[in-house]
Each structure stands twice: as structure tokens, then as C-alpha cells.
C-alpha atoms as a PDB file:
ATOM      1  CA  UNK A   1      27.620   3.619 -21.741  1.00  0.00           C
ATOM      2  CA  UNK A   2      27.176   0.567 -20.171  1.00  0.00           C
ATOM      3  CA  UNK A   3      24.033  -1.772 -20.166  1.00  0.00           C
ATOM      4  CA  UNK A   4      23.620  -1.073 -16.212  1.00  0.00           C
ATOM      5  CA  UNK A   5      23.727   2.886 -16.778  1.00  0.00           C
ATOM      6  CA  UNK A   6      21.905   2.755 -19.465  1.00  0.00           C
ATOM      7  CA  UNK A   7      19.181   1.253 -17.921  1.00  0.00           C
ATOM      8  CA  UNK A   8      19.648   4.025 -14.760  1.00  0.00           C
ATOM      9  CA  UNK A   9      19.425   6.798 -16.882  1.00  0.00           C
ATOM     10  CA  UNK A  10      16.152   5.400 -18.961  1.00  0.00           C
ATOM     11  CA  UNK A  11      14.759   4.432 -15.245  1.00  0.00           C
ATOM     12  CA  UNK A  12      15.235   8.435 -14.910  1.00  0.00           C
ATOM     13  CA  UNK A  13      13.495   9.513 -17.854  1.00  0.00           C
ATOM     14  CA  UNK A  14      10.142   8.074 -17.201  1.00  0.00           C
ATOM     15  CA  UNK A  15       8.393   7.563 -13.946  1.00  0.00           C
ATOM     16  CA  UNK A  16       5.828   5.260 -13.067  1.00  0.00           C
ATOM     17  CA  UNK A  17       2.607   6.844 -11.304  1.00  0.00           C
ATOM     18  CA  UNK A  18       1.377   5.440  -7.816  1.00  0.00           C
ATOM     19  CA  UNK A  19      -2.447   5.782  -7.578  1.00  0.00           C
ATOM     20  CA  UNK A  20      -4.494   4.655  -4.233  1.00  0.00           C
ATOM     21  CA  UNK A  21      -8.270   2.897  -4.188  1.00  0.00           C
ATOM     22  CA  UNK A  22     -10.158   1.541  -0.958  1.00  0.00           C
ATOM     23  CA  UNK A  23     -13.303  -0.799  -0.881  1.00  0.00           C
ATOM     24  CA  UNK A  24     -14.851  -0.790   1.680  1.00  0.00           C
ATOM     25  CA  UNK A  25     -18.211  -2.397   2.606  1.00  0.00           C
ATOM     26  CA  UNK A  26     -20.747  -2.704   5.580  1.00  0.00           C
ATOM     27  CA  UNK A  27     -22.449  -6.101   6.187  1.00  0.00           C
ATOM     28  CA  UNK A  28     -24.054  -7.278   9.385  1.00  0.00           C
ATOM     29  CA  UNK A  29     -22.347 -10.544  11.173  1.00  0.00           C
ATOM     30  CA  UNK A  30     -23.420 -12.159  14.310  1.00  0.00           C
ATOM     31  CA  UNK A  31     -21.252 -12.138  17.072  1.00  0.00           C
ATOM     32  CA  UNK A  32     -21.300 -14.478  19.987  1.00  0.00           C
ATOM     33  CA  UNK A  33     -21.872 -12.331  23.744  1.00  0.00           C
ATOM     34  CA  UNK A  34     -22.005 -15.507  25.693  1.00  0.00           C
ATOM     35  CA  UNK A  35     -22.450 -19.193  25.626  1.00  0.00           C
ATOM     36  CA  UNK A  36     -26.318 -18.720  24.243  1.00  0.00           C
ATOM     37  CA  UNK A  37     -26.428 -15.716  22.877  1.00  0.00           C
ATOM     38  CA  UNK A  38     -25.556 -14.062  20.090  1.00  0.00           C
ATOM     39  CA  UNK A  39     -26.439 -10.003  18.726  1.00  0.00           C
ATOM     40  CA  UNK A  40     -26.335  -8.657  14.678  1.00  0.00           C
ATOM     41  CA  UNK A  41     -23.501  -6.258  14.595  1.00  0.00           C
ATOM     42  CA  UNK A  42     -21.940  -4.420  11.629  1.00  0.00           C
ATOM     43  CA  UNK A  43     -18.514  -5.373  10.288  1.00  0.00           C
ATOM     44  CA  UNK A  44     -16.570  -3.147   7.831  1.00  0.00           C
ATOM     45  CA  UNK A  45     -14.616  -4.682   5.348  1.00  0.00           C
ATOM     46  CA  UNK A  46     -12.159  -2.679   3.473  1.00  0.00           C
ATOM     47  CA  UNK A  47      -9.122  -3.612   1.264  1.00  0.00           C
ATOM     48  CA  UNK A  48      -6.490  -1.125  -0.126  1.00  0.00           C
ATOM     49  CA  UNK A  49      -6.048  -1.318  -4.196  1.00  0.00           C
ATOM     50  CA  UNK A  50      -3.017   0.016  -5.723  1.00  0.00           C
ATOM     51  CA  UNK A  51      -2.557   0.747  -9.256  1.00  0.00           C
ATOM     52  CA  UNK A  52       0.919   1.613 -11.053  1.00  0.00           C
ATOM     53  CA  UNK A  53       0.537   3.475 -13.981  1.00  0.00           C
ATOM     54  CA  UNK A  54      -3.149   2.418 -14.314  1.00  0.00           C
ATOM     55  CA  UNK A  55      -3.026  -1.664 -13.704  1.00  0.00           C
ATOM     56  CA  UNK A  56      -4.294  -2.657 -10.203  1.00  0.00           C
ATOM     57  CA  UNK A  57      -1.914  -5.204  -8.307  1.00  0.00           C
ATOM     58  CA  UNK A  58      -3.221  -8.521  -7.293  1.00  0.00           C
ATOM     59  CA  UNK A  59      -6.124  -8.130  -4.979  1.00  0.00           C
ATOM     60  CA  UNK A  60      -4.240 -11.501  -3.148  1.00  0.00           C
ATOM     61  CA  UNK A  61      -1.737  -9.542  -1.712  1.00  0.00           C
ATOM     62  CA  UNK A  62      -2.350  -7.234   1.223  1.00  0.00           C
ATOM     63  CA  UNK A  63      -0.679  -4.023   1.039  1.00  0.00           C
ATOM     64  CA  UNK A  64       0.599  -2.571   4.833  1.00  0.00           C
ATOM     65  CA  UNK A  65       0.279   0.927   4.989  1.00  0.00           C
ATOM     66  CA  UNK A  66       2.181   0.479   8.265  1.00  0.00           C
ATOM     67  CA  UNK A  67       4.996  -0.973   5.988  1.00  0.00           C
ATOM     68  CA  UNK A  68       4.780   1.544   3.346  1.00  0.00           C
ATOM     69  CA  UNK A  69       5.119   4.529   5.969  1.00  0.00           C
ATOM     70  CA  UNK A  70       8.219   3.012   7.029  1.00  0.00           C
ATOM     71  CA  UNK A  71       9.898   2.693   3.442  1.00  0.00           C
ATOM     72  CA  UNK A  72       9.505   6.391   3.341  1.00  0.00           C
ATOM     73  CA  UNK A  73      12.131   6.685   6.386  1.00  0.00           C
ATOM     74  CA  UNK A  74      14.843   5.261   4.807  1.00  0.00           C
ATOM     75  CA  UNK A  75      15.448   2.545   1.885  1.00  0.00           C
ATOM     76  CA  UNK A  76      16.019  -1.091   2.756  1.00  0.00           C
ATOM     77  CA  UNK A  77      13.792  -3.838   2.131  1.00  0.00           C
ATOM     78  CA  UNK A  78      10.466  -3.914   3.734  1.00  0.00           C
ATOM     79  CA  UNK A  79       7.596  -6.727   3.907  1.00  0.00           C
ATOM     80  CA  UNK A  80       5.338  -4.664   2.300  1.00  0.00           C
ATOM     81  CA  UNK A  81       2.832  -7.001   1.448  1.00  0.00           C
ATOM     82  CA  UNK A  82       0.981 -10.245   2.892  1.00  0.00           C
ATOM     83  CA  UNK A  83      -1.187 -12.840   2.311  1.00  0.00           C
ATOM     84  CA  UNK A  84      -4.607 -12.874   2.984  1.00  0.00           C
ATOM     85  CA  UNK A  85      -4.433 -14.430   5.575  1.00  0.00           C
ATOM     86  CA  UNK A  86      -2.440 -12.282   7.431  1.00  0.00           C
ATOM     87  CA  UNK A  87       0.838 -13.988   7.769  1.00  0.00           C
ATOM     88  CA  UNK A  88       4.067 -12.730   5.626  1.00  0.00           C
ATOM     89  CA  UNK A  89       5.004 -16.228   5.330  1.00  0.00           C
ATOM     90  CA  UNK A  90       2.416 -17.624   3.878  1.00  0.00           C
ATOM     91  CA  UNK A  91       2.410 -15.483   0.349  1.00  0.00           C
ATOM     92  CA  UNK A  92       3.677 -12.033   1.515  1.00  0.00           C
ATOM     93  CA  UNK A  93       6.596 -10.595  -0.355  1.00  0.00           C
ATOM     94  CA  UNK A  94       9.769  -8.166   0.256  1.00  0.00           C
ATOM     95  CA  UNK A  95      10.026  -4.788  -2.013  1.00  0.00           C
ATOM     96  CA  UNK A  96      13.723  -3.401  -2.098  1.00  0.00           C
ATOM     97  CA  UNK A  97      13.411   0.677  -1.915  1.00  0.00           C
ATOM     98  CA  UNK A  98      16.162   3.113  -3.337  1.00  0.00           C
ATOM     99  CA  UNK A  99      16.251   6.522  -3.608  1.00  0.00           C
ATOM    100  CA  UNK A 100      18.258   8.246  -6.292  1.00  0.00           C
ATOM    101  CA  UNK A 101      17.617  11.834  -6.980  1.00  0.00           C
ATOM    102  CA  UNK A 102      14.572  12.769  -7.310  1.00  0.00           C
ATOM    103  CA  UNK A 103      13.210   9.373  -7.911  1.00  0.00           C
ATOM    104  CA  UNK A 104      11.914   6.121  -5.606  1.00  0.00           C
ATOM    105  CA  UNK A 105      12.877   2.698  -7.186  1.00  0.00           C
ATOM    106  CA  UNK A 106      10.534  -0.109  -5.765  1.00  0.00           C
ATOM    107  CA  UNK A 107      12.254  -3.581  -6.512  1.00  0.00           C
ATOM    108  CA  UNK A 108       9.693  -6.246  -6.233  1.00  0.00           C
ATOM    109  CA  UNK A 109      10.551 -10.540  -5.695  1.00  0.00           C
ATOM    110  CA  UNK A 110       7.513 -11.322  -7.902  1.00  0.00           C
ATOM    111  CA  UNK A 111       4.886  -9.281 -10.556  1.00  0.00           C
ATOM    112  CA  UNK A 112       2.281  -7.452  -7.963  1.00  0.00           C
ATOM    113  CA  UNK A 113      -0.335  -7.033 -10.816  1.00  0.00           C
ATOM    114  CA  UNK A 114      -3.257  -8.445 -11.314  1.00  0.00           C
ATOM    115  CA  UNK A 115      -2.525  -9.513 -15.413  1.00  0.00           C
ATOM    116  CA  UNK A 116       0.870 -11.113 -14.786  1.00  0.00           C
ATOM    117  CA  UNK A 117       1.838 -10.607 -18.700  1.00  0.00           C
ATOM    118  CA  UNK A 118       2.547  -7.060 -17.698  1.00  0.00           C
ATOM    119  CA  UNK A 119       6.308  -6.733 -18.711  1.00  0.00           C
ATOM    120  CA  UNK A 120       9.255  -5.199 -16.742  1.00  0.00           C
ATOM    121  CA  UNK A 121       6.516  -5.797 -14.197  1.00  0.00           C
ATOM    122  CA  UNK A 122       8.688  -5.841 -10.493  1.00  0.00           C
ATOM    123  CA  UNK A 123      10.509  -2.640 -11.083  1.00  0.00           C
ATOM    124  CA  UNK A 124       9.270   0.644 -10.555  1.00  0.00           C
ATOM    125  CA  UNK A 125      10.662   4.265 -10.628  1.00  0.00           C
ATOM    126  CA  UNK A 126       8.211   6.692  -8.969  1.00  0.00           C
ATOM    127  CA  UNK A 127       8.871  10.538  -8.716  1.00  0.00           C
ATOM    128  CA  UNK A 128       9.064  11.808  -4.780  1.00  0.00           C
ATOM    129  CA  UNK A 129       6.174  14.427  -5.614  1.00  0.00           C
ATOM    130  CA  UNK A 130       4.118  10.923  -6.866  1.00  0.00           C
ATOM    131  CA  UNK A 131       5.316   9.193  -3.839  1.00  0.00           C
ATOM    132  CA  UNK A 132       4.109  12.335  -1.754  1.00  0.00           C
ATOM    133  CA  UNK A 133       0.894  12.363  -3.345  1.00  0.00           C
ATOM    134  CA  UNK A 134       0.154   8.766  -3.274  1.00  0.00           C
ATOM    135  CA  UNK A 135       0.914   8.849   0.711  1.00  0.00           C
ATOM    136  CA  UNK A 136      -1.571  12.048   1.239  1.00  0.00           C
ATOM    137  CA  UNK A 137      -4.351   9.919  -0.802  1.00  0.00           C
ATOM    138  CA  UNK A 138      -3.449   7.188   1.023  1.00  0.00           C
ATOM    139  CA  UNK A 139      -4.267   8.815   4.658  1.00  0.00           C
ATOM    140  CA  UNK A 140      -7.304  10.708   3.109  1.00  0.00           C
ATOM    141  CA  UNK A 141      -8.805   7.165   2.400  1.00  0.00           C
ATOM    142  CA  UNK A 142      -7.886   5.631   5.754  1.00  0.00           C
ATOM    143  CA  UNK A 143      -9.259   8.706   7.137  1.00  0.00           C
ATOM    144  CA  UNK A 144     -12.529   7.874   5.224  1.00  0.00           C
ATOM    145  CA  UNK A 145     -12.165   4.177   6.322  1.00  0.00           C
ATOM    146  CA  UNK A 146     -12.119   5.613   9.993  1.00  0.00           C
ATOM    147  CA  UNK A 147     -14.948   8.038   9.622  1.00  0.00           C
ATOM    148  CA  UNK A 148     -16.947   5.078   7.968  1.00  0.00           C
ATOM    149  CA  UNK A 149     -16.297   2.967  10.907  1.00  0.00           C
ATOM    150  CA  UNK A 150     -17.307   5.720  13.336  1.00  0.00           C
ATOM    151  CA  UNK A 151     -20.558   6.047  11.906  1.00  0.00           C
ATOM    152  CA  UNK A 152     -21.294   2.124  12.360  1.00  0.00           C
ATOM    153  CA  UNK A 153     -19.825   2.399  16.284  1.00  0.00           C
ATOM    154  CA  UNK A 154     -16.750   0.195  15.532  1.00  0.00           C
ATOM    155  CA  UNK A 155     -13.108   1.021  16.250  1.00  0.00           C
ATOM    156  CA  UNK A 156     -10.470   1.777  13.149  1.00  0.00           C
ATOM    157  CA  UNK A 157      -7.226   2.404  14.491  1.00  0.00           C
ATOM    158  CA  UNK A 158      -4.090   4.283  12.340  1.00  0.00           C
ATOM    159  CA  UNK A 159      -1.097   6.589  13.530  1.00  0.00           C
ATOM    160  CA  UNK A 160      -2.501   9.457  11.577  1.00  0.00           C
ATOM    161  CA  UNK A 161      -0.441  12.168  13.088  1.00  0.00           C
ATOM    162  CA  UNK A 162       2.711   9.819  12.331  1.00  0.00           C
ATOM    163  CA  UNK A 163       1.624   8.767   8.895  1.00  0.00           C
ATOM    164  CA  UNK A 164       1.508  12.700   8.264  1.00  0.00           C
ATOM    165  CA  UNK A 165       4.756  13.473   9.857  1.00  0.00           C
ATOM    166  CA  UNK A 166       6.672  10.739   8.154  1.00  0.00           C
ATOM    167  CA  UNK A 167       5.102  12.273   4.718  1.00  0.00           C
ATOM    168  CA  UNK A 168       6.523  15.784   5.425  1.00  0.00           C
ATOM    169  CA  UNK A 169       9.752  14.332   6.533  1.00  0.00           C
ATOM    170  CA  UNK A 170      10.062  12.815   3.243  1.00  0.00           C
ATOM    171  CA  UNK A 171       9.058  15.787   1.482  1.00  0.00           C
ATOM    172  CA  UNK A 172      11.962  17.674   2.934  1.00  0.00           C
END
């Protein structure tokens, strides 16, 4: 058996497990209505945490669900996460995904996690069932990010009904 099987077939016996957190808090901001005057409004700040296999990835990189949703269509490699700031360029990263069996292999350019002394740390075998699971926690929490804003009268946008249909697409 060669090294490159080898390392294949020990991909295949043990997956890695996807897990989903959001934080999410409600502070009050003033916003400017005209030249003089400004009113106290609420602003919701959430960020997405992922965690493989228990250790949460860098809190510096922003995950996009949009991104994500995509991956599940077909494999390729996808700008799955950004910078803080908001632009790919700035510290965003690619993740290569294959499919093989019954198993999604996430390829990373650099160690996501937090605790960079993780090893093996930018390659990833998940199970589909995982992958399905992760992406049905994923919209329950964007659903509670939406509800959340709702309750404060601000907007939070998502493609739920697409989200979902890409997840039983990929279940099939």
C-alpha cells in the first residue's frame, strides 16, 4: 500500500465531527437621522463559532454560511472564510472540498483553530450525516439570530428556504 492510500483509507476510518455555536449580543448604538440629530437604537452582534472535534477555530476568521451552503453543491474550492473586516483579501482563506464515499474532506491553506499547535490541523474528513447535521444546526441558529433580531425591530436577512433545500439535496 502506498503512503498516499494509506493515508485515504486511515482518512476513512475516523471522521472528524463539525459542531456549530453563535454569540450573539444586544447593545444600544447611536445612529445619526440627520445633520443634528441622532436616536439610541439596538444593534445585534452575532458571530458564528465552529468547533472540529471539540477545538473552536480562530474567532479572526469569519465563517460564510453563504459559502458553506455552496460547498454542499458540488466540491471545488470555496472562500469560505474572511477577515474581520469583511474583505477575502485581507486574511480570508480558500478550503478545497472532496467528496469520497460517504465522507467530506475539507482541505484548508492555513490551521483554522484557535491553539495553532493542533496537529494535522488543515485537513478534515467529516461524515455526510455530520455534515447534514452541522448544516440543520447551522440554520436553527441563524433562525434564532433572525428571531432575536425581530424582537429588537431590526432586519436579519438569510435564504432559509434555499439553505434547507441545498441540505436535502445533499442528503440525497
Amino acid at each position: 500500500m502506498h503512503s498516499w492510500e494509506r493515508s485515504i483509507y486511515e482518512m476513512k476510518l475516523k471522521h472528524d465531527t463539525l459542531s456549530v455555536e453563535i454569540e450573539m449580543e444586544v447593545r444600544k448604538e447611536y445612529k445619526k437621522i440627520s445633520k443634528h440629530k441622532r436616536v439610541l437604537m439596538p444593534v445585534l452582534d452575532y458571530r458564528v463559532d465552529l468547533y472540529v472535534n471539540g477545538h473552536k477555530f480562530d474567532e479572526d476568521e469569519v465563517f460564510v454560511e453563504k459559502v458553506f451552503f455552496q460547498s454542499l453543491l458540488s466540491p471545488g474550492k470555496y472562500p469560505m472564510f474572511t477577515c474581520t473586516c469583511g474583505i477575502f483579501g485581507c486574511g480570508g482563506y480558500y478550503v478545497d472540498v472532496f467528496y469520497e464515499g460517504d465522507s467530506v474532506i475539507w482541505l484548508t491553506e492555513q490551521s483554522p483553530f484557535m491553539d495553532k499547535s493542533i496537529p494535522a490541523a488543515n485537513r478534515f474528513v467529516f461524515s455526510r450525516n455530520n455534515m447534514i447535521e452541522f448544516s440543520k444546526q447551522l440554520v436553527e441558529k441563524l433562525e434564532e439570530v433572525r428571531r432575536i433580531s425581530e424582537s429588537h425591530e431590526l432586519n436579519f436577512q438569510y435564504d432559509r428556504e434555499k439553505y434547507l433545500d441545498t441540505i436535502r439535496n445533499f442528503a440525497t
